[in-house]
Protein backbone atom coordinates (compact mmCIF):
# COMPACT_ATOMS: atom_id res chain seq x y z
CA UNK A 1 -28.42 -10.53 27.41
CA UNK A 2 -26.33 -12.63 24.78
CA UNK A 3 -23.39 -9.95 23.01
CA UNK A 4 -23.46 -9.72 19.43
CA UNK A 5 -20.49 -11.01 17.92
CA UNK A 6 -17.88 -8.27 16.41
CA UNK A 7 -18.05 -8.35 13.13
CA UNK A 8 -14.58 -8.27 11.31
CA UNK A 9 -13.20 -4.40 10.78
CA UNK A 10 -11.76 -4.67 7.37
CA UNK A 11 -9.89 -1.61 5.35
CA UNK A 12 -8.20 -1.49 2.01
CA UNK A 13 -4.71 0.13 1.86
CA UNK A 14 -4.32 1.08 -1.39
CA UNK A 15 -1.27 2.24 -3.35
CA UNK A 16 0.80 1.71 -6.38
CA UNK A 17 3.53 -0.34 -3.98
CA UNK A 18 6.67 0.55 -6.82
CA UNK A 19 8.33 -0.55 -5.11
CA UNK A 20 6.51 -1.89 -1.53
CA UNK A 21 9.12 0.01 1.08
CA UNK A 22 9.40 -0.55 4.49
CA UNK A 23 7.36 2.14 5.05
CA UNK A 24 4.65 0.69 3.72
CA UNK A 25 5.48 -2.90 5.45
CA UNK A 26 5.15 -0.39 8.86
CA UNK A 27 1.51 0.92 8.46
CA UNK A 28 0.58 -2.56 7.15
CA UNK A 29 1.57 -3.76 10.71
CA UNK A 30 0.34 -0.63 12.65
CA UNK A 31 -3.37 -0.95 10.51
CA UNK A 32 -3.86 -4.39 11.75
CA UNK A 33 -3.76 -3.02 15.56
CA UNK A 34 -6.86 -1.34 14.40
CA UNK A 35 -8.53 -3.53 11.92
CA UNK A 36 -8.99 -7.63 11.78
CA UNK A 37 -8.43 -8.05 8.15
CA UNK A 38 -6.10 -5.70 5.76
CA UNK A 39 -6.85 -5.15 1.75
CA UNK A 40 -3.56 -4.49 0.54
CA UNK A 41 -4.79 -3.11 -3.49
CA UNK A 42 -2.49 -2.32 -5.60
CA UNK A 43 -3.39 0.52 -8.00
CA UNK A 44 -3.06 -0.02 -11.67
CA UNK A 45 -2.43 2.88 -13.32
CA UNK A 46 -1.77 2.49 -17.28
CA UNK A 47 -1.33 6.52 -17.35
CA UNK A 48 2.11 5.86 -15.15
CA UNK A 49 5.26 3.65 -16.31
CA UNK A 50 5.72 1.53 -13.10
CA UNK A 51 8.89 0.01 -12.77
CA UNK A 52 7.37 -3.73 -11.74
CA UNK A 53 4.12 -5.22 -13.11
CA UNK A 54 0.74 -5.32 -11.15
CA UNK A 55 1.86 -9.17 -10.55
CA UNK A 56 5.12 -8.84 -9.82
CA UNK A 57 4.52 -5.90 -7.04
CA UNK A 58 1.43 -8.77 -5.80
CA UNK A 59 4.06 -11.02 -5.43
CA UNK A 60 6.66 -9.11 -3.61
CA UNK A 61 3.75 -7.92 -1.23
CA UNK A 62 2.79 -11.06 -0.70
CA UNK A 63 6.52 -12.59 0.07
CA UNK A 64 7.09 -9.65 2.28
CA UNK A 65 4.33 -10.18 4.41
CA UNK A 66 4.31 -14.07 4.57
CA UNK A 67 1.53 -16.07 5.42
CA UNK A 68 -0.13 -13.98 7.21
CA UNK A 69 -4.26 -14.61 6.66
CA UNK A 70 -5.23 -11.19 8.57
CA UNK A 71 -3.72 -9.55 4.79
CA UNK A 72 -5.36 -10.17 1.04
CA UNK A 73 -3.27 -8.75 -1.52
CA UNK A 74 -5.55 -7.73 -4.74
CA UNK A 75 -5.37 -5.38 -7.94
CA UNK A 76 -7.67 -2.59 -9.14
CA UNK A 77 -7.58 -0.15 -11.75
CA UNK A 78 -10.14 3.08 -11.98
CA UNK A 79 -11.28 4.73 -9.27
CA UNK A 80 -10.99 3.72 -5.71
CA UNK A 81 -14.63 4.37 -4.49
CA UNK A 82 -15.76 2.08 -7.47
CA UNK A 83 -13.07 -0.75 -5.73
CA UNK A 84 -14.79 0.34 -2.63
CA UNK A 85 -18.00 -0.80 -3.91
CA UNK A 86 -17.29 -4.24 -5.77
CA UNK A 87 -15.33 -4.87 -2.52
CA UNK A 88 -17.76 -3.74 0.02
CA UNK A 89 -15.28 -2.48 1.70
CA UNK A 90 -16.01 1.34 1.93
CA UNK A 91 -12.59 2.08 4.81
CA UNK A 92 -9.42 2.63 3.50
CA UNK A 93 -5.89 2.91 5.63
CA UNK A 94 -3.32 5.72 4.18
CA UNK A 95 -0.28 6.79 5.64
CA UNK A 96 1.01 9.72 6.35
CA UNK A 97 4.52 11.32 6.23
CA UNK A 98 4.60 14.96 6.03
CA UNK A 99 2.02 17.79 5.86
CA UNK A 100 2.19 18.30 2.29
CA UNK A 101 0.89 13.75 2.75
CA UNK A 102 -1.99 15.33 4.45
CA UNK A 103 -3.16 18.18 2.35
CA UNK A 104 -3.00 15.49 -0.24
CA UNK A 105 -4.56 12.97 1.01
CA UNK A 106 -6.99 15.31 3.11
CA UNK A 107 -8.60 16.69 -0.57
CA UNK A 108 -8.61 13.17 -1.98
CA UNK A 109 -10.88 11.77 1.35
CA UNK A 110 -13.46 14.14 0.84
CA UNK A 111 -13.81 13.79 -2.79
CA UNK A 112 -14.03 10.23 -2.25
CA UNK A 113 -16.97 11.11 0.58
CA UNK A 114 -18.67 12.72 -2.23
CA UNK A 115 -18.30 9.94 -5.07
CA UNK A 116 -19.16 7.58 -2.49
CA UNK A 117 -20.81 9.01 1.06
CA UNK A 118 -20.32 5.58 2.97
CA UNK A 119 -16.14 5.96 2.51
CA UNK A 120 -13.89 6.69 5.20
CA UNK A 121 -10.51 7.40 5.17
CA UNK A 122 -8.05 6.80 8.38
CA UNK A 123 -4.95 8.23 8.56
CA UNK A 124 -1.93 6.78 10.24
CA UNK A 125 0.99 8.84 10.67
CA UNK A 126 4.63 6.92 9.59
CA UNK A 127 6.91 5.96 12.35
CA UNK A 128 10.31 8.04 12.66
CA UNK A 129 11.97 5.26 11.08
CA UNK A 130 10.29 5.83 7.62
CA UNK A 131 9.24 9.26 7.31
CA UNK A 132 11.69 10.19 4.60
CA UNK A 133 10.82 6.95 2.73
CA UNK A 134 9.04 6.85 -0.72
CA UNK A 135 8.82 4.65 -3.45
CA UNK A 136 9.82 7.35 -6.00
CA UNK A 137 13.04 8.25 -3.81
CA UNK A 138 13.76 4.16 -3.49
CA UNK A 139 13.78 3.82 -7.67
CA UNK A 140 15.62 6.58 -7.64
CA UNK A 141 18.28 5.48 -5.86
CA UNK A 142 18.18 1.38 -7.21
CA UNK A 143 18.49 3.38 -10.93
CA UNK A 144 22.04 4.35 -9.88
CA UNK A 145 23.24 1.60 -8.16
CA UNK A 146 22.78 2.81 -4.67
CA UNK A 147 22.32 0.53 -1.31
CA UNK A 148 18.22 0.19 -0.78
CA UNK A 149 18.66 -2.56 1.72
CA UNK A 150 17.12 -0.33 4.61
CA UNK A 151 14.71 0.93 3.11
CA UNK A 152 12.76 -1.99 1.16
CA UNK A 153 12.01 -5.79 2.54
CA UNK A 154 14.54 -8.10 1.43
CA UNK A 155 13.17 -9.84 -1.32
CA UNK A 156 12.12 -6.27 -2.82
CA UNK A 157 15.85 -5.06 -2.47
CA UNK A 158 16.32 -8.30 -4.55
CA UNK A 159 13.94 -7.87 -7.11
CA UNK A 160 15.21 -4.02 -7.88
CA UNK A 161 18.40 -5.38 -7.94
CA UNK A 162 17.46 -8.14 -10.54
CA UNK A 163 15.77 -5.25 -12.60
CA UNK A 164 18.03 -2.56 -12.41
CA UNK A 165 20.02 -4.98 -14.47
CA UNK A 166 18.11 -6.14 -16.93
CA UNK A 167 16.92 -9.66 -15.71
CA UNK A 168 13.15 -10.50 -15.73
CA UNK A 169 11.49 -11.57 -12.04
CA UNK A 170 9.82 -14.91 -12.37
């Protein structure tokens, strides 16, 4: 009896990436021991100020992670189940640092299970290295001049640097 062949796993791993941390460069990694193919979306929200543009957070993403063709880097705004849907892709990746992560992101799985009963959520827990790491704390601390270089991807450190003073990123 011939096997099937696998299909590809695929999951999204959405986020607003404002800055992409090194964090988030960690569960990208650890998510494609799991899956074949990575979604990396990043959310547009127009209620929030981000501090980089939908494109310009695509194309630090994308210069983080290189060439690698296991990863597609895309945009969405709205809801994520409606992403979900255009995508066909109904799994999503999020990761996890604390408890208060997982109360979080624990509510917002099962209201996306009822807007959308084919969704599944998988949670990967950060590595020691990142726990404390967020976006918000990273902006924070580019605002006033502090050292991010451990904490973001080179070319991300860069590009806070260039807009913490005042220069537009190509």
């Amino acid at each position: 009896m011939d096997t099937p062949p696998l299909m590809a796993r695929t999951a999204i791993y959405p986020g607003s990436f404002d800055p992409l941390t090194n964090g988030h460069l960690a569960i990208i990694q650890r998510g494609l021991k799991v899956f074949d193919r990575l979604v990396v979306a990043v959310a547009n929200n127009p209620a929030k100020s981000p501090l980089f543009s939908v494109e310009e957070r695509k194309r630090l993403i994308r210069e983080a992670l290189g060439d690698d063709p296991r990863v597609e880097v895309d945009a969405f705004e709205g809801l994520l189940v409606d992403y979900c849907r255009r995508t066909g892709v109904h799994t999503v990746i999020r990761g996890l640092r604390a408890v208060s992560d997982f109360e979080y992101e624990f509510q917002l799985a099962n209201m996306n299970r009822k807007l959308l009963p084919d969704f599944e959520a998988v949670f990967v827990m950060t590595g020691e290295d990142y726990f404390y790491v967020s976006a918000r704390l990273v902006r924070e601390i580019a605002k006033f001049g502090g050292d991010v270089s451990g904490l973001v991807p080179p070319n991300v450190a860069e590009g806070l640097r260039k807009k913490m003073a005042g220069a537009r990123l190509p």
